[in-house]
PDB file of N, CA and C in Angstrom:
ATOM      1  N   UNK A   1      -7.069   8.746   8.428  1.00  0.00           N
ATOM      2  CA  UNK A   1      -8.429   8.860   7.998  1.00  0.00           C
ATOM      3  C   UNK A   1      -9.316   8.418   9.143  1.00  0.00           C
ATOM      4  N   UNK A   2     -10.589   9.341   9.048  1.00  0.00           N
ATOM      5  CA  UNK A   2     -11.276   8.604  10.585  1.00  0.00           C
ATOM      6  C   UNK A   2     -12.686   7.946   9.757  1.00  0.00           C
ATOM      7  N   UNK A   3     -13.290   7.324  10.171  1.00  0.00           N
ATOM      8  CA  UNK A   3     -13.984   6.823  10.020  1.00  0.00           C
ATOM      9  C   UNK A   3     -14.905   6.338  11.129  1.00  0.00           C
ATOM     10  N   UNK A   4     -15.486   7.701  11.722  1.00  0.00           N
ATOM     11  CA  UNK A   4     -16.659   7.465  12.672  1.00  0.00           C
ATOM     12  C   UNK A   4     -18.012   7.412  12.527  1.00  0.00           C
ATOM     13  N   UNK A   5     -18.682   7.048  13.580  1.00  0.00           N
ATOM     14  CA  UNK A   5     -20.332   6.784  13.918  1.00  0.00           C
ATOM     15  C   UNK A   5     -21.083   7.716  14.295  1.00  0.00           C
ATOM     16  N   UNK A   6     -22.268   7.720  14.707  1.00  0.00           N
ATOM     17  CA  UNK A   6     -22.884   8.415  15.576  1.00  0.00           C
ATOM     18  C   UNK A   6     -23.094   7.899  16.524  1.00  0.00           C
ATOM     19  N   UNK A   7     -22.774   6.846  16.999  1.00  0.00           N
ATOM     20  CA  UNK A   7     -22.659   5.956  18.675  1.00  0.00           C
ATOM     21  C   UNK A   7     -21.397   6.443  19.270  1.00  0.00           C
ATOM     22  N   UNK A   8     -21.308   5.875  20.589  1.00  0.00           N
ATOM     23  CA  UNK A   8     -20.308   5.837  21.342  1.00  0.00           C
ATOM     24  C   UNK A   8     -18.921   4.800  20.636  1.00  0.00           C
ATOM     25  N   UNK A   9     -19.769   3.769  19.907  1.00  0.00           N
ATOM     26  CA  UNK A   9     -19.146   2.590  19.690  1.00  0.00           C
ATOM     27  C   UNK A   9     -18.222   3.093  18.367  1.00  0.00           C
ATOM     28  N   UNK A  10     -17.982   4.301  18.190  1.00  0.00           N
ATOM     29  CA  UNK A  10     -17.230   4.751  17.264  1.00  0.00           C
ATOM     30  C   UNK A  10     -15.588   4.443  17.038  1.00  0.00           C
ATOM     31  N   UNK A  11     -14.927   4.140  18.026  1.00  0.00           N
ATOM     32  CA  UNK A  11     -13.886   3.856  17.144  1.00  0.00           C
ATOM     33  C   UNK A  11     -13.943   2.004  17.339  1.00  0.00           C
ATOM     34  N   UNK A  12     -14.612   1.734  17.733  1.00  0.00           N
ATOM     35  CA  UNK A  12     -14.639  -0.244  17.718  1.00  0.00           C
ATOM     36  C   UNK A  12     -15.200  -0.001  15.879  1.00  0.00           C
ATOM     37  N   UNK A  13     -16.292   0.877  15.372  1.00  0.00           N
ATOM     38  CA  UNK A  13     -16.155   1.007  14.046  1.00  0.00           C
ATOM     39  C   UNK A  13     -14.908   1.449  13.087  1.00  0.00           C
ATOM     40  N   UNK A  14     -14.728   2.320  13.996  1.00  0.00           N
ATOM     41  CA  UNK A  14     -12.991   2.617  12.912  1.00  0.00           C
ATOM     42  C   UNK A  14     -12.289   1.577  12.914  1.00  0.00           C
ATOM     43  N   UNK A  15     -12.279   0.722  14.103  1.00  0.00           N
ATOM     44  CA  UNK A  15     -11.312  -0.061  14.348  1.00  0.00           C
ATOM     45  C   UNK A  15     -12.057  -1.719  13.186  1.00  0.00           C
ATOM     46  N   UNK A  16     -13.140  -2.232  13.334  1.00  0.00           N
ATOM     47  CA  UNK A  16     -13.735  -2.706  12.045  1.00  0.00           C
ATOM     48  C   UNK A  16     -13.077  -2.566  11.291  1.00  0.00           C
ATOM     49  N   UNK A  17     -13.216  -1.145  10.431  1.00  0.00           N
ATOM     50  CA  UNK A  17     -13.401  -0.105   9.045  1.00  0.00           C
ATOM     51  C   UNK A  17     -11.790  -0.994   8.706  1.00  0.00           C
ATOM     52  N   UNK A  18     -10.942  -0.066   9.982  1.00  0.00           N
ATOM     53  CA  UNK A  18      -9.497  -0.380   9.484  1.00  0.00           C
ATOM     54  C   UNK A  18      -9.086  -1.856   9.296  1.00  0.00           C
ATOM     55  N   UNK A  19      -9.396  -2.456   9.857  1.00  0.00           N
ATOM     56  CA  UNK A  19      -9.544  -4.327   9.992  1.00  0.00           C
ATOM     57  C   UNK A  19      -9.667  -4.795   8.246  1.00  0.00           C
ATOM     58  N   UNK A  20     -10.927  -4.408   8.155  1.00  0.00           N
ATOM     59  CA  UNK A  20     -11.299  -4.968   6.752  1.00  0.00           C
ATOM     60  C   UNK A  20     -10.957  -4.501   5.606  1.00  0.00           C
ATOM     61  N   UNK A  21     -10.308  -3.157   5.837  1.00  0.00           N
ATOM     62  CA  UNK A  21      -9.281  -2.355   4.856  1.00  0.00           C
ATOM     63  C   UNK A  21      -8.383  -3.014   4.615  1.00  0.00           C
ATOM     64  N   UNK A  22      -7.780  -3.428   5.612  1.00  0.00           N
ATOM     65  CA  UNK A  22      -6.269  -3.900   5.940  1.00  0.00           C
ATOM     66  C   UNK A  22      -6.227  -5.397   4.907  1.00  0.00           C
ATOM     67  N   UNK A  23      -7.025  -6.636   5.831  1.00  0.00           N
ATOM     68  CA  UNK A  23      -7.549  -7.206   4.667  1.00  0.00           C
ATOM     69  C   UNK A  23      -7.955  -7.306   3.309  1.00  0.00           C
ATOM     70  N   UNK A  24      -8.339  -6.825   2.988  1.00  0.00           N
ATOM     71  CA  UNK A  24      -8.858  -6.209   1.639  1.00  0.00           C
ATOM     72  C   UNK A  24      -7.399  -5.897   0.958  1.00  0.00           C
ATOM     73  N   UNK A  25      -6.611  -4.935   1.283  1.00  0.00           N
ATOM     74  CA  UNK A  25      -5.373  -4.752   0.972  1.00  0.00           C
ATOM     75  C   UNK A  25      -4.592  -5.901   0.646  1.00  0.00           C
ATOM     76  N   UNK A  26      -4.733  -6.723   1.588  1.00  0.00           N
ATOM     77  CA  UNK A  26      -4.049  -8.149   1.694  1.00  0.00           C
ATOM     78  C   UNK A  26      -4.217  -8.669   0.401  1.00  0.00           C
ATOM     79  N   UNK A  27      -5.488  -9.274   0.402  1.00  0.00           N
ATOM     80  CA  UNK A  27      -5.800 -10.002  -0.525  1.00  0.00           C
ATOM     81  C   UNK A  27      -5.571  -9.656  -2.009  1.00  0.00           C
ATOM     82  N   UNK A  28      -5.701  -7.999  -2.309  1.00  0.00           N
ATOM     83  CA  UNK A  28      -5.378  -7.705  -3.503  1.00  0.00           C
ATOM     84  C   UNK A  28      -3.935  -7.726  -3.837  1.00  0.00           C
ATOM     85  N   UNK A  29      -3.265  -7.066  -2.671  1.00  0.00           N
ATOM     86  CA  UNK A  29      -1.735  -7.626  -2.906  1.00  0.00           C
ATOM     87  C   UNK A  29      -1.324  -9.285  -3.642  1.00  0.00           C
ATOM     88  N   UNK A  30      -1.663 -10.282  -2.747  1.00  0.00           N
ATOM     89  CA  UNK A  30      -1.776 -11.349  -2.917  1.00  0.00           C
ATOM     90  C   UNK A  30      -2.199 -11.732  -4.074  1.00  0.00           C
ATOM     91  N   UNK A  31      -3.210 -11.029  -4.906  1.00  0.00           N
ATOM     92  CA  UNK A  31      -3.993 -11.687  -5.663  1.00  0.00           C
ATOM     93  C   UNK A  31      -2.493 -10.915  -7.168  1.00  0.00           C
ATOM     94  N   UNK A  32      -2.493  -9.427  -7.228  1.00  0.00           N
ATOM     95  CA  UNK A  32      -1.409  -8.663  -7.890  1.00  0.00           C
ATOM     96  C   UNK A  32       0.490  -9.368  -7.703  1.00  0.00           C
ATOM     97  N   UNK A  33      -0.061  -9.468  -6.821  1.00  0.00           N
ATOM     98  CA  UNK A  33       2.049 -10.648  -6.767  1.00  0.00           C
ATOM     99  C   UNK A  33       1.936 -11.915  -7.612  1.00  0.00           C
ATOM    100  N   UNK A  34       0.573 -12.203  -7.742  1.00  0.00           N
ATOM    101  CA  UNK A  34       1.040 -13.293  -8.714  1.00  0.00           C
ATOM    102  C   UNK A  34       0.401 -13.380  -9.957  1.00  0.00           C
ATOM    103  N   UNK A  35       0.597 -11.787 -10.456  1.00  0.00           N
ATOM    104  CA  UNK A  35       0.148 -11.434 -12.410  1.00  0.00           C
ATOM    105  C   UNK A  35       1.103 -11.256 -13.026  1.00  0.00           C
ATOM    106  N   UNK A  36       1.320 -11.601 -14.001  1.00  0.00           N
ATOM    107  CA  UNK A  36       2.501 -11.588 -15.204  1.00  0.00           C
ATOM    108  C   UNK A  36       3.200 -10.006 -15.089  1.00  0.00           C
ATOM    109  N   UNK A  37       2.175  -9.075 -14.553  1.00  0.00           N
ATOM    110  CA  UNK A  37       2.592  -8.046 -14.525  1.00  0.00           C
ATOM    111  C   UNK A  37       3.574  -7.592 -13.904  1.00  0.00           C
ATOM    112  N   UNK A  38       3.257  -7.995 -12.386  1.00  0.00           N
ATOM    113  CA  UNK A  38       3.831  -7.703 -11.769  1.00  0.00           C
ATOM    114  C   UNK A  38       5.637  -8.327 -11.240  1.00  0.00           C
ATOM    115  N   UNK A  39       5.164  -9.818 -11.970  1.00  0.00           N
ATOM    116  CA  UNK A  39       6.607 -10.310 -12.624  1.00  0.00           C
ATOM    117  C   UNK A  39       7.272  -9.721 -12.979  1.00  0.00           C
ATOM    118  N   UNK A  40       6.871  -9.010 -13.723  1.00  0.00           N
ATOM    119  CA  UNK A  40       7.896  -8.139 -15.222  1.00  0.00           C
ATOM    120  C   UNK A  40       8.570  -7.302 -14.256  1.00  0.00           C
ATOM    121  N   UNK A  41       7.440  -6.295 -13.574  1.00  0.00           N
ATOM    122  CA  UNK A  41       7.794  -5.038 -13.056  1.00  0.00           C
ATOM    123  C   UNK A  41       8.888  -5.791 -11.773  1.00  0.00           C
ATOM    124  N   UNK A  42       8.929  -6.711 -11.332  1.00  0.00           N
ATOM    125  CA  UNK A  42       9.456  -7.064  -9.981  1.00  0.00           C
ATOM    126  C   UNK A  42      11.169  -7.768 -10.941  1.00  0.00           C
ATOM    127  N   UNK A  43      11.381  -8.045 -12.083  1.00  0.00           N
ATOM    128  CA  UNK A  43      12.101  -8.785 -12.542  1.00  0.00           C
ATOM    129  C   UNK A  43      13.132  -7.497 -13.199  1.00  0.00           C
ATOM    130  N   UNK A  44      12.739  -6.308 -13.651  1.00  0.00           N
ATOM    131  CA  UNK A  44      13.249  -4.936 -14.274  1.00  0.00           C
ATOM    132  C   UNK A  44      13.497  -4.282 -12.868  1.00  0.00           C
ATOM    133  N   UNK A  45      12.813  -3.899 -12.033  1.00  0.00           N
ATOM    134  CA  UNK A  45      13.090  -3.576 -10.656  1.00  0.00           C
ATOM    135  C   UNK A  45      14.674  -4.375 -10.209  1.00  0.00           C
ATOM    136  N   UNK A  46      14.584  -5.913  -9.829  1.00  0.00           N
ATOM    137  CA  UNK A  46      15.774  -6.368  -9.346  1.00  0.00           C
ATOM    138  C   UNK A  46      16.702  -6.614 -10.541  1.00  0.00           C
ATOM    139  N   UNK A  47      16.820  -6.189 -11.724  1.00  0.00           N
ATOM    140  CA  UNK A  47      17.654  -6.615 -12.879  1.00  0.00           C
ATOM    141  C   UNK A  47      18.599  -4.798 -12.463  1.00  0.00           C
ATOM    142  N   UNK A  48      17.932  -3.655 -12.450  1.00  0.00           N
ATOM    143  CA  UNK A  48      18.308  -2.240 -12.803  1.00  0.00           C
ATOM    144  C   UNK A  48      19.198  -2.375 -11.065  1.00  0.00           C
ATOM    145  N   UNK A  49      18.428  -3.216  -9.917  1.00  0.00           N
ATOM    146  CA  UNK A  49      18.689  -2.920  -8.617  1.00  0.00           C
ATOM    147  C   UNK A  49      20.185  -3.699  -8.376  1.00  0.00           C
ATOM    148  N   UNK A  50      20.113  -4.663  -9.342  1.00  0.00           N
ATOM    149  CA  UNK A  50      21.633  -5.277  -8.784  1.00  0.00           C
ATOM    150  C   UNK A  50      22.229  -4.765  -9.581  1.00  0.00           C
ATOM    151  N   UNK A  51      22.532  -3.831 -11.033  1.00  0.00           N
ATOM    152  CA  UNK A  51      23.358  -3.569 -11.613  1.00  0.00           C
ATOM    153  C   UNK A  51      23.866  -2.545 -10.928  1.00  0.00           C
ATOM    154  N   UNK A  52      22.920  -1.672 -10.334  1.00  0.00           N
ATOM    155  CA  UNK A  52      23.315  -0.496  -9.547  1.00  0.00           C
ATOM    156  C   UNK A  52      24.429  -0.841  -8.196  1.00  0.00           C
ATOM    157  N   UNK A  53      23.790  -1.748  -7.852  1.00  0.00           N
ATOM    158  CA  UNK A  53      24.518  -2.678  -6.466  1.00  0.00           C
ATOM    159  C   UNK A  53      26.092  -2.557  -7.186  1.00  0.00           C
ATOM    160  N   UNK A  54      26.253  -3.190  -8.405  1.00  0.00           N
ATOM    161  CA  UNK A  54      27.302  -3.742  -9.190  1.00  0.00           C
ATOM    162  C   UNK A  54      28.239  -2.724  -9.217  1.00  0.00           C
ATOM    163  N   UNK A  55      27.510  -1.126  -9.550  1.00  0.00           N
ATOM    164  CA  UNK A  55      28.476  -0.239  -9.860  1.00  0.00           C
ATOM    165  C   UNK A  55      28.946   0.507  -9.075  1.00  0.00           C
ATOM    166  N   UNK A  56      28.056   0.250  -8.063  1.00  0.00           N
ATOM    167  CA  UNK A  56      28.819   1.592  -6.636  1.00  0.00           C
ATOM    168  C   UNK A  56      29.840   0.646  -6.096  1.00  0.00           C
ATOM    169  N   UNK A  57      30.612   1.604  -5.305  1.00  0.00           N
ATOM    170  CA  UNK A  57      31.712   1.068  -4.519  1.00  0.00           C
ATOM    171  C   UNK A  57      31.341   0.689  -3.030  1.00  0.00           C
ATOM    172  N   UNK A  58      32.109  -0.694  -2.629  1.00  0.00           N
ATOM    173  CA  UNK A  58      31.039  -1.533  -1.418  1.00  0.00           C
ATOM    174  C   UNK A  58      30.732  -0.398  -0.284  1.00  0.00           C
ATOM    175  N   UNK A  59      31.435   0.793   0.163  1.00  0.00           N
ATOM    176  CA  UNK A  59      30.966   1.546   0.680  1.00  0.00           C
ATOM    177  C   UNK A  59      29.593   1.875   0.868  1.00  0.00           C
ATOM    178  N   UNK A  60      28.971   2.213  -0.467  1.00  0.00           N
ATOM    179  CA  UNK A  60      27.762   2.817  -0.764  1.00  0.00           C
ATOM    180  C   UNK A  60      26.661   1.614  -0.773  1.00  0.00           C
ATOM    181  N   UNK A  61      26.716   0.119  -0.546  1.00  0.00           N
ATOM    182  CA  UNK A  61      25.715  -0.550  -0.730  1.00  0.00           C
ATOM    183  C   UNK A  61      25.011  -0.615   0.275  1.00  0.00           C
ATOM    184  N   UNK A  62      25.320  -0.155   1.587  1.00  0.00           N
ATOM    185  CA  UNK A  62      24.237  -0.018   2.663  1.00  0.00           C
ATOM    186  C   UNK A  62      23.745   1.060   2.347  1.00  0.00           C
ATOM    187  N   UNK A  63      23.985   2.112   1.496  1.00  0.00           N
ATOM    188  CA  UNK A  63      22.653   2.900   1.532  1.00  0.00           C
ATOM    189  C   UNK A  63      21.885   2.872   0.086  1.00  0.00           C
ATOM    190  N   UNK A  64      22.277   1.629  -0.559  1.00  0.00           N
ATOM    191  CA  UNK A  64      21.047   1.222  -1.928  1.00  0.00           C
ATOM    192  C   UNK A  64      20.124   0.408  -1.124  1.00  0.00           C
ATOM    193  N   UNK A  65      20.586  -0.330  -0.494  1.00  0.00           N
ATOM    194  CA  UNK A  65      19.994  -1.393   0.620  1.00  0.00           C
ATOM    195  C   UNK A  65      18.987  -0.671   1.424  1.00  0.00           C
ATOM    196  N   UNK A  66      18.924   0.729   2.295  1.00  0.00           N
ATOM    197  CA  UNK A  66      18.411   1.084   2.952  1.00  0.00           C
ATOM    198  C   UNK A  66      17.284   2.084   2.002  1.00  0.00           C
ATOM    199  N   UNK A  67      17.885   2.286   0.695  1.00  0.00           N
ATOM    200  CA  UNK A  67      16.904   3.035  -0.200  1.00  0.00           C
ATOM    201  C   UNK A  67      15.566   1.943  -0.856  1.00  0.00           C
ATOM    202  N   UNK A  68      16.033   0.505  -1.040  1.00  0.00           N
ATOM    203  CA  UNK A  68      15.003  -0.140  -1.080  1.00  0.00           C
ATOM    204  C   UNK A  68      14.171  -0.408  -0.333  1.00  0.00           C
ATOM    205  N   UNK A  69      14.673  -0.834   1.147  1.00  0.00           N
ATOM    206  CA  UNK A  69      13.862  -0.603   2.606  1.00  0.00           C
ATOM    207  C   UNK A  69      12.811   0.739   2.602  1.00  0.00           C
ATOM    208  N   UNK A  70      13.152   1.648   1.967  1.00  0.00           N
ATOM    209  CA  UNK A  70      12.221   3.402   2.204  1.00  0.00           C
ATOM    210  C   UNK A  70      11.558   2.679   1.093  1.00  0.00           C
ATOM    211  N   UNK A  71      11.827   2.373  -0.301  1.00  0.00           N
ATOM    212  CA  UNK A  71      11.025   2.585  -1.085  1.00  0.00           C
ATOM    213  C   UNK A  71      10.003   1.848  -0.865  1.00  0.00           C
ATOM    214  N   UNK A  72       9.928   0.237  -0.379  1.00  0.00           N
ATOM    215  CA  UNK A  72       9.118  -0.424  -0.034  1.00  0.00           C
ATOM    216  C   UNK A  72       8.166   0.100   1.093  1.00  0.00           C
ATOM    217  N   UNK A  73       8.679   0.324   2.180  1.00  0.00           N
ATOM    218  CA  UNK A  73       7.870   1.182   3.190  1.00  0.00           C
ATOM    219  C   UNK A  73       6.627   2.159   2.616  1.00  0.00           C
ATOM    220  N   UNK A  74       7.443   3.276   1.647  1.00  0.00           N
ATOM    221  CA  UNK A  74       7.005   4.297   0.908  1.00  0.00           C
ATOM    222  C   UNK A  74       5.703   3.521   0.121  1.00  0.00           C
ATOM    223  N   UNK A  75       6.002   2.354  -0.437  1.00  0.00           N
ATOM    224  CA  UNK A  75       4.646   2.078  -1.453  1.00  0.00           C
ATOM    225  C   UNK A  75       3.811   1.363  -0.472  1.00  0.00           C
ATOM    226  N   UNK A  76       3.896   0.799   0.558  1.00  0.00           N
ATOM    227  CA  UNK A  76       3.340   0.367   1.571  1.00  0.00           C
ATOM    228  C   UNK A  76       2.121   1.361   1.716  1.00  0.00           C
ATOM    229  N   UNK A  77       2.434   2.479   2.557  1.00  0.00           N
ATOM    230  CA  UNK A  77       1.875   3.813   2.845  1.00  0.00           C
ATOM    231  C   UNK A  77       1.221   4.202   1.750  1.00  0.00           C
ATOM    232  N   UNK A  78       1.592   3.917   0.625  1.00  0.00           N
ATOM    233  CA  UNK A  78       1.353   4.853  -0.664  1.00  0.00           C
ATOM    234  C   UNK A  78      -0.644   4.382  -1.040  1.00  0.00           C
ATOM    235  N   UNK A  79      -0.426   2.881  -0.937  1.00  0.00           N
ATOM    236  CA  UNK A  79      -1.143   2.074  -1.500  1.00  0.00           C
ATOM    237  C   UNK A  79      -2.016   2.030  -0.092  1.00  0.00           C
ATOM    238  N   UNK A  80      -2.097   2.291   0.627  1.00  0.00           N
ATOM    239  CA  UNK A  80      -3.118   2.221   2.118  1.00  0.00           C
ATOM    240  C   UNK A  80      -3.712   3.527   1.491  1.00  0.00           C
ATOM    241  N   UNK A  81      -3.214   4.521   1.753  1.00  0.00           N
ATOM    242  CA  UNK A  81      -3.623   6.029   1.163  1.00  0.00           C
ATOM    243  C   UNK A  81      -4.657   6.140   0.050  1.00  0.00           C
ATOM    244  N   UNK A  82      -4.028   5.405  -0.684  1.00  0.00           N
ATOM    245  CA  UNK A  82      -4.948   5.528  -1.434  1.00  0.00           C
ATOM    246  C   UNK A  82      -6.382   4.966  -1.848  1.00  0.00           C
ATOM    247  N   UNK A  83      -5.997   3.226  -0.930  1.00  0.00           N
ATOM    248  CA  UNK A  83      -7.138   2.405  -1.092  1.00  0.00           C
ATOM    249  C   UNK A  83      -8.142   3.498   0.422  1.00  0.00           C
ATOM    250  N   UNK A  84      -7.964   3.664   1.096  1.00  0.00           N
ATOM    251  CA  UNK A  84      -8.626   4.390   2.129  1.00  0.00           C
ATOM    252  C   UNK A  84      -9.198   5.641   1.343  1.00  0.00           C
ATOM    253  N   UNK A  85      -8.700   6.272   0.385  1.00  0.00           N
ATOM    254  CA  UNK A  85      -9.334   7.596  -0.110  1.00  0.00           C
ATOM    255  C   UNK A  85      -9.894   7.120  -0.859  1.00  0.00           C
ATOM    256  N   UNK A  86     -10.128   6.053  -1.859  1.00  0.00           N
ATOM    257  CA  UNK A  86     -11.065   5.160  -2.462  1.00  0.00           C
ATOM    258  C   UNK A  86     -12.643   5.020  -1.758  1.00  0.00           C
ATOM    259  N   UNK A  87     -12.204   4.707  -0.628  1.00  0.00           N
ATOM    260  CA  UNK A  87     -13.151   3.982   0.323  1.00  0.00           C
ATOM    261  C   UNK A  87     -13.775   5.173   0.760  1.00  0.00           C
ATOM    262  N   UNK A  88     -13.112   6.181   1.276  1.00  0.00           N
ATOM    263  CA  UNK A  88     -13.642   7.458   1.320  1.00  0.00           C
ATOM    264  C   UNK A  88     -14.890   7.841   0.739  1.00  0.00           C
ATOM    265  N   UNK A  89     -14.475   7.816  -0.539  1.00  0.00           N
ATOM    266  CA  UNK A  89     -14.810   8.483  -1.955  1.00  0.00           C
ATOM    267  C   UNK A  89     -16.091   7.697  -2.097  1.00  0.00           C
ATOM    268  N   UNK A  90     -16.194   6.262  -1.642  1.00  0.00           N
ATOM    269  CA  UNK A  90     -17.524   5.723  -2.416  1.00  0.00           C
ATOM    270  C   UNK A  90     -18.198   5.578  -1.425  1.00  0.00           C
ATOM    271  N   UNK A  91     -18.123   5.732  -0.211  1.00  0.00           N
ATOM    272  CA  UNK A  91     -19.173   6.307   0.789  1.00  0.00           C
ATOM    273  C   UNK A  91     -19.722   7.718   0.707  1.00  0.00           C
ATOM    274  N   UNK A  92     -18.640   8.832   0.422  1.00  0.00           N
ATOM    275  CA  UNK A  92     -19.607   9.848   0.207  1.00  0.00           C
ATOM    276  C   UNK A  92     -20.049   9.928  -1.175  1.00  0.00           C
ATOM    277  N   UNK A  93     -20.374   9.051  -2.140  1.00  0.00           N
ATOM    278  CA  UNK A  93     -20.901   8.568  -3.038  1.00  0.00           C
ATOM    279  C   UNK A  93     -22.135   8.082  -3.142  1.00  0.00           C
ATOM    280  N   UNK A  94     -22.548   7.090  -1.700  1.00  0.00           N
ATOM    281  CA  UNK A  94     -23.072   6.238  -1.413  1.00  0.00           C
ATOM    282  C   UNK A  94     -24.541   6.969  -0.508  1.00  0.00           C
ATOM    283  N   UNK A  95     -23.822   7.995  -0.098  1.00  0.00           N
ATOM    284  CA  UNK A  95     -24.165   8.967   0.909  1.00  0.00           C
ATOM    285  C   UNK A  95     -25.292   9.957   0.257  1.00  0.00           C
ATOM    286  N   UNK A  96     -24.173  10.702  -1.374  1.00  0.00           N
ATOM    287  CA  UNK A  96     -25.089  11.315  -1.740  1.00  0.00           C
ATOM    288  C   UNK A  96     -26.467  10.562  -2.676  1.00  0.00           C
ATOM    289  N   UNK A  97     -26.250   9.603  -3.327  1.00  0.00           N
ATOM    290  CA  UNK A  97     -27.316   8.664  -3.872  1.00  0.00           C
ATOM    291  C   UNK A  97     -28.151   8.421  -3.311  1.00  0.00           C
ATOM    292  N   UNK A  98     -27.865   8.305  -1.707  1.00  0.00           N
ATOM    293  CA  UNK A  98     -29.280   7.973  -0.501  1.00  0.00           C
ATOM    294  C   UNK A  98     -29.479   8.524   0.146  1.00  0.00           C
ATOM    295  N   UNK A  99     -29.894  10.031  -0.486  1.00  0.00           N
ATOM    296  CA  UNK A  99     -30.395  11.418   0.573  1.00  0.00           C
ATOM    297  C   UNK A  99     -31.712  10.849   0.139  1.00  0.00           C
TER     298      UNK A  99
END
């Protein structure tokens, strides 16, 4: 996603933009890791993840291991994507309200 100016100083703004995204991300993470919710979901996640561990043969546990590594990655990406198309969205929001 770009997020430019009409100055020169355009990507020291992207570079901002992305800064305080990033942050922002942080903090809601932070603030979501520690709701009852996400307990549950993190407690059914590793309850289904070790039974699976349990039933394959030790062969196959480096690649449950490496499927949790993607999946985490995957929601990583997932959740930037989307908070950025958020952010998107309420600037040209913001944009059209103050023609």
């Amino acid at each position: 996603m770009s997020f430019s100016s009409n100055t020169n100083s355009g990507s020291k703004f992207e570079s901002f933009i992305s800064s305080c995204m990033d942050n922002r991300i942080e903090e809601l993470s932070n603030e979501y890791s520690n709701s009852a919710e996400y307990s549950e979901f993190c407690y059914l996640y590793n309850d289904i993840f070790n039974q699976i561990k349990e039933a394959l043969p030790s062969e196959s546990l480096d690649l449950i291991d490496r499927l949790d590594c993607l999946h985490g990655s995957y929601l990583a990406v997932y959740q930037k994507f989307f908070y950025e198309q958020g952010f998107s969205d309420c600037r040209m929001v913001f944009n059209l309200l103050h023609k």
